[in-house]
C-alpha atoms as a PDB file:
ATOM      1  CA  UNK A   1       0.000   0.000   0.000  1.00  0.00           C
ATOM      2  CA  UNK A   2       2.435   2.371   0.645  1.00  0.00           C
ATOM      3  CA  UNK A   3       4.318   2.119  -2.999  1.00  0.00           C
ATOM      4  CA  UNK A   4       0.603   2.837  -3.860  1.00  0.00           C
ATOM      5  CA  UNK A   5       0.210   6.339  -2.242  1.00  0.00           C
ATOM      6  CA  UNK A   6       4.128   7.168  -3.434  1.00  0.00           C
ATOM      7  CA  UNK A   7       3.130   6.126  -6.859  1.00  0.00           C
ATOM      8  CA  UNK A   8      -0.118   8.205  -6.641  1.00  0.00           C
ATOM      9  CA  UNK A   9       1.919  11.396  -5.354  1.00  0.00           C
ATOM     10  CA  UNK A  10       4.640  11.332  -7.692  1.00  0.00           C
ATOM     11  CA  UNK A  11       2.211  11.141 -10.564  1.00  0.00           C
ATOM     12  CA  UNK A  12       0.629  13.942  -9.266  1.00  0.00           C
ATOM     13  CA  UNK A  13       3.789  15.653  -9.158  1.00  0.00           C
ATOM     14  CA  UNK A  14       4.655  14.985 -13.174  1.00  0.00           C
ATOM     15  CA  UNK A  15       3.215  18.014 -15.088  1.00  0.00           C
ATOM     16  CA  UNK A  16       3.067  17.749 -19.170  1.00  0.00           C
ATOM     17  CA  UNK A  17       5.201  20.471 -20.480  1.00  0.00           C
ATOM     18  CA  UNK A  18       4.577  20.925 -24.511  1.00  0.00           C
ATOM     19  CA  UNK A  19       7.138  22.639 -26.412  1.00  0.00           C
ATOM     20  CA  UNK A  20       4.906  24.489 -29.291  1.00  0.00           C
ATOM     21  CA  UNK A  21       6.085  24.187 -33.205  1.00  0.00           C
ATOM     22  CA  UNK A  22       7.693  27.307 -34.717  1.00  0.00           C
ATOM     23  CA  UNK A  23       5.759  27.920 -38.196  1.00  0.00           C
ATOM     24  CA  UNK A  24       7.672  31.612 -38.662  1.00  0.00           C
ATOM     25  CA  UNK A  25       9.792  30.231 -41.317  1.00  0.00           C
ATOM     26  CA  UNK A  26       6.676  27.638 -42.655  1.00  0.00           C
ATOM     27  CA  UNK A  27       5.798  24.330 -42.413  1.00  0.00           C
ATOM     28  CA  UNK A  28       9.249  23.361 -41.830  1.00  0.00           C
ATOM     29  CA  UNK A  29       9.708  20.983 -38.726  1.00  0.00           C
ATOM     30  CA  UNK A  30      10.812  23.194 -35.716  1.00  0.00           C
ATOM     31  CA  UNK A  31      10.026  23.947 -32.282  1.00  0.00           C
ATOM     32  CA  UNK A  32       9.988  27.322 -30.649  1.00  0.00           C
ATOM     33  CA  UNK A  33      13.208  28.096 -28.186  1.00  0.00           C
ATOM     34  CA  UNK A  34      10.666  30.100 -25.649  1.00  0.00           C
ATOM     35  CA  UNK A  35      11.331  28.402 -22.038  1.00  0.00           C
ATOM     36  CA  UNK A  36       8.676  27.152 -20.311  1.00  0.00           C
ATOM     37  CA  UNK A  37       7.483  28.360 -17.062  1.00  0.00           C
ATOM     38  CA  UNK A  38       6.588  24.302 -15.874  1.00  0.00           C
ATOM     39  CA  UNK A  39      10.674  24.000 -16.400  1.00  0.00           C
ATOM     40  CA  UNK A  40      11.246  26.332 -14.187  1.00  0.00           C
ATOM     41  CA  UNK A  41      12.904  24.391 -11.417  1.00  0.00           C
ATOM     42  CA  UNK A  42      13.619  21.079 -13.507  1.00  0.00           C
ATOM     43  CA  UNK A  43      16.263  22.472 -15.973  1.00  0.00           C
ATOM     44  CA  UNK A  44      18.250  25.114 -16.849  1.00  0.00           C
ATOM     45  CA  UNK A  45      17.319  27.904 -19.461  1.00  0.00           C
ATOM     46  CA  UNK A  46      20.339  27.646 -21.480  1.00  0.00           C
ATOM     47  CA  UNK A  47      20.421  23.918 -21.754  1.00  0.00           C
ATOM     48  CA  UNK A  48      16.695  23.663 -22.997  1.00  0.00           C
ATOM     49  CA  UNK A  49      17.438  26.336 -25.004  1.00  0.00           C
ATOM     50  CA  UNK A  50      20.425  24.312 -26.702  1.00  0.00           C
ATOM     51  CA  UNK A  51      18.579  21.130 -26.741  1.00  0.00           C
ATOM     52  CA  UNK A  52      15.986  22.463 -28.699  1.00  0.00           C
ATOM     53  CA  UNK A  53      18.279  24.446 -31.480  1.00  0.00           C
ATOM     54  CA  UNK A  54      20.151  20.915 -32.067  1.00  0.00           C
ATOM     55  CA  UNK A  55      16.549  19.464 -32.414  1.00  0.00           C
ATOM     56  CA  UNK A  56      15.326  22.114 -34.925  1.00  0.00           C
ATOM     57  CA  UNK A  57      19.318  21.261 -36.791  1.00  0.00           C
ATOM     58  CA  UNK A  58      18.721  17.207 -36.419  1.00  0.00           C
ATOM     59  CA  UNK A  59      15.165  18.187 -38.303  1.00  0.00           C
ATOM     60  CA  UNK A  60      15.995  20.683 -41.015  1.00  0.00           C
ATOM     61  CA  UNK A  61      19.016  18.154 -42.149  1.00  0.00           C
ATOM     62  CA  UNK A  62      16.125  15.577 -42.409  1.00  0.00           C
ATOM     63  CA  UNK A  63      14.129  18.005 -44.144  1.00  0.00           C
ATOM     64  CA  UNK A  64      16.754  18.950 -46.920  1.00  0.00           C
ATOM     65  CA  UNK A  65      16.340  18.321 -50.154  1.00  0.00           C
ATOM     66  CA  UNK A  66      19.699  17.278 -52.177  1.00  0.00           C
ATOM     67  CA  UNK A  67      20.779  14.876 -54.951  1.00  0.00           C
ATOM     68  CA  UNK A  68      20.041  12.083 -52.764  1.00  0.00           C
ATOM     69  CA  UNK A  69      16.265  12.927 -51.812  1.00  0.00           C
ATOM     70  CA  UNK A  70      15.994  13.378 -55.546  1.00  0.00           C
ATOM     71  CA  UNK A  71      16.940  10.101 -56.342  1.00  0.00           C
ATOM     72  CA  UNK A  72      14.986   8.539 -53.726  1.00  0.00           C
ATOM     73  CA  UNK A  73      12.275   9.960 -54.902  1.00  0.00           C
ATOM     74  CA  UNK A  74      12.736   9.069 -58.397  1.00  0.00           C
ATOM     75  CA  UNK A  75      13.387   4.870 -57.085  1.00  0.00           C
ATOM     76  CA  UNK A  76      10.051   5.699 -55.207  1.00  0.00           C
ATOM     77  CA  UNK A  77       8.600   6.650 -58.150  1.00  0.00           C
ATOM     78  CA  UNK A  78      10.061   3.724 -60.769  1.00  0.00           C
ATOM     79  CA  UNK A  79       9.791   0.729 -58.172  1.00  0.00           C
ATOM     80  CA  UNK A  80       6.143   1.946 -57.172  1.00  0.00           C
ATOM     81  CA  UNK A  81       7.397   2.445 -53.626  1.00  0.00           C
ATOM     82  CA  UNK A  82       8.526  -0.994 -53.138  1.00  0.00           C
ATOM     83  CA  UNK A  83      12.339   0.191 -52.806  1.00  0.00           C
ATOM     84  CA  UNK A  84      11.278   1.615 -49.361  1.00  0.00           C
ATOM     85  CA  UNK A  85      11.092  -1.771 -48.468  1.00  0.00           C
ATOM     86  CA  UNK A  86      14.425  -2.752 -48.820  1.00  0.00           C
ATOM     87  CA  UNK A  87      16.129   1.280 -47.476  1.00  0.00           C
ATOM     88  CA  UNK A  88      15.290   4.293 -45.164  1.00  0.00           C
ATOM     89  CA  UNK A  89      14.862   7.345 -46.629  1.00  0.00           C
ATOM     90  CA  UNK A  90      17.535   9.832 -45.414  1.00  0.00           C
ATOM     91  CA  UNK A  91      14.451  11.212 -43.233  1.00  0.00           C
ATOM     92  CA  UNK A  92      13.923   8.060 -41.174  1.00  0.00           C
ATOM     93  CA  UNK A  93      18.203   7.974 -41.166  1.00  0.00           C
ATOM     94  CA  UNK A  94      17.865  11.375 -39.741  1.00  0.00           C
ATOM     95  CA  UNK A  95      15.057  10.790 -37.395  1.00  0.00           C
ATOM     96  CA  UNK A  96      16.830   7.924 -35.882  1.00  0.00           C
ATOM     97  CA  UNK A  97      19.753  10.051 -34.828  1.00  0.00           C
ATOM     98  CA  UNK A  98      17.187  12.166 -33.579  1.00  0.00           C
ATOM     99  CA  UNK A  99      15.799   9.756 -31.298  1.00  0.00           C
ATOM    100  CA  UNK A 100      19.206   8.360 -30.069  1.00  0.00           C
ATOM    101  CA  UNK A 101      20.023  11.971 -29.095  1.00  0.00           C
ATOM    102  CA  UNK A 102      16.816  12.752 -26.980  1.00  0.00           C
END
């Protein structure tokens, strides 16, 4: 019972913080830099404030278009999709190092 009512109070304790998306430059993928208040006491300005620039970096590299999204694009096109079977696009690539750094 007691890792009940610790459980319970600790739960009560967690408070959703969302982190809004920046649309000031379009649709891109970004997320606004402006600190949260619920953060207030849980983490330091500067470091959320670095944390989310190298977020917004991770996603505009995913979201650049080169030679290489070109020709993905173009296998897409010829193989009717099915060559996303056998590779990640160099979004998922990118998203993946995404996720290993949060």
């Amino acid at each position: 019972m007691h890792n009940l009512q610790e459980l319970r109070r600790s739960a009560s304790l967690a408070t959703k913080v969302f982190i809004q998306r920046d649309y000031s430059e379009g649709t891109m993928c970004q997320f606004q830099t402006k600190f949260p208040p619920e953060l207030d006491s849980r983490i330091e300005k500067q470091l959320f404030e670095e944390t989310v620039k190298t977020l917004n970096m991770y996603y505009m590299e995913a979201e650049k278009i080169g030679g290489s999204s070109y020709l993905e694009g173009c296998l897409a096109c010829a193989t009717a999709y099915f060559i996303f079977l056998c590779m990640e696009t160099h979004y998922e690539k990118v998203s993946c190092s995404t996720a290993l750094y949060v």
